[in-house]
PDB file of N, CA and C in Angstrom:
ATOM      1  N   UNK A   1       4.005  -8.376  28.616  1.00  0.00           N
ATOM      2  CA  UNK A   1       3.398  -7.140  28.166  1.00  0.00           C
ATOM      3  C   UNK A   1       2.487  -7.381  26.964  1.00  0.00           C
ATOM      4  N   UNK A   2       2.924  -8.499  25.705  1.00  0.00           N
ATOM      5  CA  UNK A   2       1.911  -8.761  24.632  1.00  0.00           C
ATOM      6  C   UNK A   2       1.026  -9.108  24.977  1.00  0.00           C
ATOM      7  N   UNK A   3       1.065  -9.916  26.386  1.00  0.00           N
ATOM      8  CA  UNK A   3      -0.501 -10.919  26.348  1.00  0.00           C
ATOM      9  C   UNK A   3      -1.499  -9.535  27.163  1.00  0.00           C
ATOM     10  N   UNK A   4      -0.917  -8.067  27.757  1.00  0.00           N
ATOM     11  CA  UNK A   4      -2.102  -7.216  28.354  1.00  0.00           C
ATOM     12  C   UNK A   4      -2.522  -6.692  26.912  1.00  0.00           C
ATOM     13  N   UNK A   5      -2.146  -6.627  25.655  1.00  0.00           N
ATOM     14  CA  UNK A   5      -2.991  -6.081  24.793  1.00  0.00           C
ATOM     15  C   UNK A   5      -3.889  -6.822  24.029  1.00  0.00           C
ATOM     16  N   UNK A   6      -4.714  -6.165  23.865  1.00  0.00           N
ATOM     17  CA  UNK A   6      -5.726  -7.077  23.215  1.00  0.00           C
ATOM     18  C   UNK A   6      -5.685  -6.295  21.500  1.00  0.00           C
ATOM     19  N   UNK A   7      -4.938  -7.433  20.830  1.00  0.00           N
ATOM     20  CA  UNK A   7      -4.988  -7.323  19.273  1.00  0.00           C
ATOM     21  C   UNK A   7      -5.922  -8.081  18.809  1.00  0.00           C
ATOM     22  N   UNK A   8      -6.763  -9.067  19.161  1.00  0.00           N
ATOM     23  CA  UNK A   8      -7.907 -10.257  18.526  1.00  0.00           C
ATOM     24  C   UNK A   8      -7.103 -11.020  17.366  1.00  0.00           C
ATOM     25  N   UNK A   9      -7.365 -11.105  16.135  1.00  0.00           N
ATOM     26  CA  UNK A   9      -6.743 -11.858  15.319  1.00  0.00           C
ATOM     27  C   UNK A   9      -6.273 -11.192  14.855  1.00  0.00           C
ATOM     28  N   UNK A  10      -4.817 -11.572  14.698  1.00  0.00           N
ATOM     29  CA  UNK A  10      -3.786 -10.758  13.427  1.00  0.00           C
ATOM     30  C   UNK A  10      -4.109 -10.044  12.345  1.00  0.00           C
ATOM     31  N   UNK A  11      -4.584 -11.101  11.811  1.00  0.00           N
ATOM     32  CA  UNK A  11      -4.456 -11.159  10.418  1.00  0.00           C
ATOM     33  C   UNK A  11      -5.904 -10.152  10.011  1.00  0.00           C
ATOM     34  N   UNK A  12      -6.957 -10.051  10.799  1.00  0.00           N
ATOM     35  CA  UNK A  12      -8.118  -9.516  10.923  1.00  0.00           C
ATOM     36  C   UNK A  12      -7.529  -7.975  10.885  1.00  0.00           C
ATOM     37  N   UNK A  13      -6.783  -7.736  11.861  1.00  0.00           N
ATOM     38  CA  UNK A  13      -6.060  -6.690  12.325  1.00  0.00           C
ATOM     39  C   UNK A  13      -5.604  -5.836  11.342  1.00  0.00           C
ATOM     40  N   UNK A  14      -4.745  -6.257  10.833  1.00  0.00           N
ATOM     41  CA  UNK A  14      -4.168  -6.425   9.392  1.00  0.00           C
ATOM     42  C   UNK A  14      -4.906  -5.795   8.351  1.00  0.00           C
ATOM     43  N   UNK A  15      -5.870  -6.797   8.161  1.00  0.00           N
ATOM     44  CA  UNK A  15      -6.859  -6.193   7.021  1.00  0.00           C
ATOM     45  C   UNK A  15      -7.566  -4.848   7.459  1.00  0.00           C
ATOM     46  N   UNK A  16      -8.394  -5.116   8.554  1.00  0.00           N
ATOM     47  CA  UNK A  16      -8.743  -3.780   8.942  1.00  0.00           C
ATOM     48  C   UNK A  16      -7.894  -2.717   8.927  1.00  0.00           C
ATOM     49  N   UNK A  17      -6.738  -2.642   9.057  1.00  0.00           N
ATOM     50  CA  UNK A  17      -5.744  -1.607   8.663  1.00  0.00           C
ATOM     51  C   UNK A  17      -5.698  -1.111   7.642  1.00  0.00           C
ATOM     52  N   UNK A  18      -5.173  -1.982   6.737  1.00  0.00           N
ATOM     53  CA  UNK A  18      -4.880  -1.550   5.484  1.00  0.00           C
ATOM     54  C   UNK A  18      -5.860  -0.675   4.532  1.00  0.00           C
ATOM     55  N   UNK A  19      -7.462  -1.595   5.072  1.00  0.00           N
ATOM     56  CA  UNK A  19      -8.770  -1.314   4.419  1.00  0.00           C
ATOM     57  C   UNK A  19      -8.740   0.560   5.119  1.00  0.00           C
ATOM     58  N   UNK A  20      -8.480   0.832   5.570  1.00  0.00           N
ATOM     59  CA  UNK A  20      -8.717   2.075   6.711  1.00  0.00           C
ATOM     60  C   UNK A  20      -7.233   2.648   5.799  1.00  0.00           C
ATOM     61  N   UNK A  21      -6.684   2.385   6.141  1.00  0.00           N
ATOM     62  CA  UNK A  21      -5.431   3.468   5.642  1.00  0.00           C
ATOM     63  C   UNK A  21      -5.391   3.659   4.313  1.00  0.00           C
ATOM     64  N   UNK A  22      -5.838   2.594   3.421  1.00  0.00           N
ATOM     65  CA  UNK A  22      -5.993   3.060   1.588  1.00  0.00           C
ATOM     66  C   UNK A  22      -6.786   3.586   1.226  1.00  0.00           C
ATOM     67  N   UNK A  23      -7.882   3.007   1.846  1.00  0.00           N
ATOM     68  CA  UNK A  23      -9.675   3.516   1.450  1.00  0.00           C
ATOM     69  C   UNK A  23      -9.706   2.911   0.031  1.00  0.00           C
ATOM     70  N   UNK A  24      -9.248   1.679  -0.142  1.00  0.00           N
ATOM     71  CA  UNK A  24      -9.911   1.161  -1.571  1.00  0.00           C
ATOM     72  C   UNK A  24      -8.417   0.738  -2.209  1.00  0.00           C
ATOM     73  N   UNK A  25      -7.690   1.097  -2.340  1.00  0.00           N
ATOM     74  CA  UNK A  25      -6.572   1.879  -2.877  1.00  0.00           C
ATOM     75  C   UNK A  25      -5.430   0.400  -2.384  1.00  0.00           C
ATOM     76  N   UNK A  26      -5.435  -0.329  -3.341  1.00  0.00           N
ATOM     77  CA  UNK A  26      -4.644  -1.574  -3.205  1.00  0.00           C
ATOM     78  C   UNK A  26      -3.155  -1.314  -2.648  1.00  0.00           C
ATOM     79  N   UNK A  27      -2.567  -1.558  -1.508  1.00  0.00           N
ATOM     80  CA  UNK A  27      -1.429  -0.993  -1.445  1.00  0.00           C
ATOM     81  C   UNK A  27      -0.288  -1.915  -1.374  1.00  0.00           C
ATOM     82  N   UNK A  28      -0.536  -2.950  -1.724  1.00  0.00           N
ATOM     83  CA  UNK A  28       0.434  -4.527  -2.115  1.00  0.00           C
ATOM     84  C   UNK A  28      -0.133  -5.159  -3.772  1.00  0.00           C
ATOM     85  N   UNK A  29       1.997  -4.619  -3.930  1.00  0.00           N
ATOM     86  CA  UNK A  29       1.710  -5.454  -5.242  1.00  0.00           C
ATOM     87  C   UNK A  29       2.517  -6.526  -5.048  1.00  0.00           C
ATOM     88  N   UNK A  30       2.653  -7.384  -6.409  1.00  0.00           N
ATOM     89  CA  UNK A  30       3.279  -8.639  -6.532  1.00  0.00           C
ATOM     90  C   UNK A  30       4.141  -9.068  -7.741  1.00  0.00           C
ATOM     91  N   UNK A  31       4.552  -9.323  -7.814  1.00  0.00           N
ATOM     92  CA  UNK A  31       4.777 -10.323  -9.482  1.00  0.00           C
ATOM     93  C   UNK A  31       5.093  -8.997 -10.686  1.00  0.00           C
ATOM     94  N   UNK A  32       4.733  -9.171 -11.623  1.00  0.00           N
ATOM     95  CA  UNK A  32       4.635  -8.412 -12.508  1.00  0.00           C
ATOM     96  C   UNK A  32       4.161  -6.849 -12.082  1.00  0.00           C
ATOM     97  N   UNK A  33       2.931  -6.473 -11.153  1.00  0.00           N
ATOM     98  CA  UNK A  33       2.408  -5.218 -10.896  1.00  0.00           C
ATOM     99  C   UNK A  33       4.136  -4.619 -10.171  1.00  0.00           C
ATOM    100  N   UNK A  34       4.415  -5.134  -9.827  1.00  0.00           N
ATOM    101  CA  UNK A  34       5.874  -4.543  -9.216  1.00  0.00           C
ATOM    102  C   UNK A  34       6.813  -3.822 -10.052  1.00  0.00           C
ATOM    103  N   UNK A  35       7.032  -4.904 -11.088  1.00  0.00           N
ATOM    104  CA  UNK A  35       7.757  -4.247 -12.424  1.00  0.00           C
ATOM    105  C   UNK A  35       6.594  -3.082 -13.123  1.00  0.00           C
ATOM    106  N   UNK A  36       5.346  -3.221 -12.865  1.00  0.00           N
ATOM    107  CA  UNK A  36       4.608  -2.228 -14.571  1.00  0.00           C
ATOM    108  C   UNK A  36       4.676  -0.908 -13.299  1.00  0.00           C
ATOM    109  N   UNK A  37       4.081  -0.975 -12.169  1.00  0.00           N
ATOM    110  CA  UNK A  37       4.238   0.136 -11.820  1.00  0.00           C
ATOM    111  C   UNK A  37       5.677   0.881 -11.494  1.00  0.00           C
ATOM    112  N   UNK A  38       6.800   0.480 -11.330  1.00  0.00           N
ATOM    113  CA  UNK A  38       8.207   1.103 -11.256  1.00  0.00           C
ATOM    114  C   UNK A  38       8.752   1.630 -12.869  1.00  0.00           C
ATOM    115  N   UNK A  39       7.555   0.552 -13.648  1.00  0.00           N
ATOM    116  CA  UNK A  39       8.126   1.301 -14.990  1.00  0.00           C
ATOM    117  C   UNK A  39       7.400   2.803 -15.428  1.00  0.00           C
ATOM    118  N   UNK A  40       6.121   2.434 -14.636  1.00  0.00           N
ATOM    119  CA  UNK A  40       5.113   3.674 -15.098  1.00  0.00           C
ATOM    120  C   UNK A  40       5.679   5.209 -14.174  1.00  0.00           C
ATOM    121  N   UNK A  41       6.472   4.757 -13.064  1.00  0.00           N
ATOM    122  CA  UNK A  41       6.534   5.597 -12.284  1.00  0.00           C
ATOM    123  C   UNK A  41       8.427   6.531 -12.948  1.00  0.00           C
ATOM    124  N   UNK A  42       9.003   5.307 -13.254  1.00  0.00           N
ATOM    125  CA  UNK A  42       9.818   5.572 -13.987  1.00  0.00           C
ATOM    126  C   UNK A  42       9.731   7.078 -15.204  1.00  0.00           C
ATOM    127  N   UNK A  43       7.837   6.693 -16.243  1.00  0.00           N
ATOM    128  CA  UNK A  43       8.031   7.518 -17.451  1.00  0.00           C
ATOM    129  C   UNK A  43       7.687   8.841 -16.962  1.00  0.00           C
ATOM    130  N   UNK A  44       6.817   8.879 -15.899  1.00  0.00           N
ATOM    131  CA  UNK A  44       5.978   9.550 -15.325  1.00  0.00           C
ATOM    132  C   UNK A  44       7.448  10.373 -14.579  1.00  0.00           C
ATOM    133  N   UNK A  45       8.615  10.120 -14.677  1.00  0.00           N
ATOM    134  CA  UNK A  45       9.408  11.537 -13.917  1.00  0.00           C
ATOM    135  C   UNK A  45      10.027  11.803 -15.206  1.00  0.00           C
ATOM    136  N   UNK A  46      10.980  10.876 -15.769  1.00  0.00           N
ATOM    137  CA  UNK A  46      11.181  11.248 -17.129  1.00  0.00           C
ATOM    138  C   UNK A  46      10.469  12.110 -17.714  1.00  0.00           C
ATOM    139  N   UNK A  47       9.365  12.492 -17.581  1.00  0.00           N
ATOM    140  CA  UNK A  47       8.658  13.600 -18.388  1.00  0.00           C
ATOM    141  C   UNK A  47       8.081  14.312 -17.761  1.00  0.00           C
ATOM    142  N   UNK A  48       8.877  14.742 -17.040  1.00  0.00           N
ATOM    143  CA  UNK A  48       8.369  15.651 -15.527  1.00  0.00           C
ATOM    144  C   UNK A  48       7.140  15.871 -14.793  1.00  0.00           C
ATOM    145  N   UNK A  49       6.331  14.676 -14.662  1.00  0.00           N
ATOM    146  CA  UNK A  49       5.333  14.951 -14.185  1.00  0.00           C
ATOM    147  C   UNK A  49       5.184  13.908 -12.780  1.00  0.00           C
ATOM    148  N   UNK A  50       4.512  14.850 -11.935  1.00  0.00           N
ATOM    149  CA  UNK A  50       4.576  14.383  -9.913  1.00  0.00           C
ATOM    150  C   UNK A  50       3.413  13.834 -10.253  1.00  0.00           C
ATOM    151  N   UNK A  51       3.803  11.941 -10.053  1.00  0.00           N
ATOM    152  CA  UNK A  51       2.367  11.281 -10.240  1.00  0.00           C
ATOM    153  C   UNK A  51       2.398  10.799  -8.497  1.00  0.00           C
ATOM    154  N   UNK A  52       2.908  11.547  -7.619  1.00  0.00           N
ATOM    155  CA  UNK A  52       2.654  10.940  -6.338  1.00  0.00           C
ATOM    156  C   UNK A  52       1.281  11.280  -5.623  1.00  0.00           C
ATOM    157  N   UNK A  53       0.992  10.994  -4.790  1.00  0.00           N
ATOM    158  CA  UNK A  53      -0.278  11.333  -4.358  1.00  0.00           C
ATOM    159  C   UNK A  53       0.251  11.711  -3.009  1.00  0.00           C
ATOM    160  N   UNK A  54      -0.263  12.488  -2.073  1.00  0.00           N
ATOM    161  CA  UNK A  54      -0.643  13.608  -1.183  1.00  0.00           C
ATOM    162  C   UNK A  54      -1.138  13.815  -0.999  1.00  0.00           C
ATOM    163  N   UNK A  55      -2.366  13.161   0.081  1.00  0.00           N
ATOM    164  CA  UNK A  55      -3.545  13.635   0.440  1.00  0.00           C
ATOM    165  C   UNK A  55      -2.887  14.698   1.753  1.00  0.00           C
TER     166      UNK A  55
END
């Protein structure tokens, strides 16, 4: 059944996705961005404010 679809390259795939579903909007972090944003998201309820986004 995988080989009737035609995905082309993965990893191409992939990117084109992500690029399409964020619109700019980096949606993998790593390393350190992991910790600053869980901390920012952290102060940001602590002081009652909805920093989520909702389009």
């Amino acid at each position: 059944m995988a080989s009737a679809l035609d995905v082309g390259e993965p990893r191409k795939e992939i990117d084109r996705f992500l690029a399409e579903r964020w619109k700019g909007i980096a949606p993998v972090l790593r390393g350190e961005q992991v910790r600053q944003e869980a901390f920012k998201a952290h102060l940001f309820r602590s002081h009652g404010i909805d920093h989520t986004w909702e389009g």
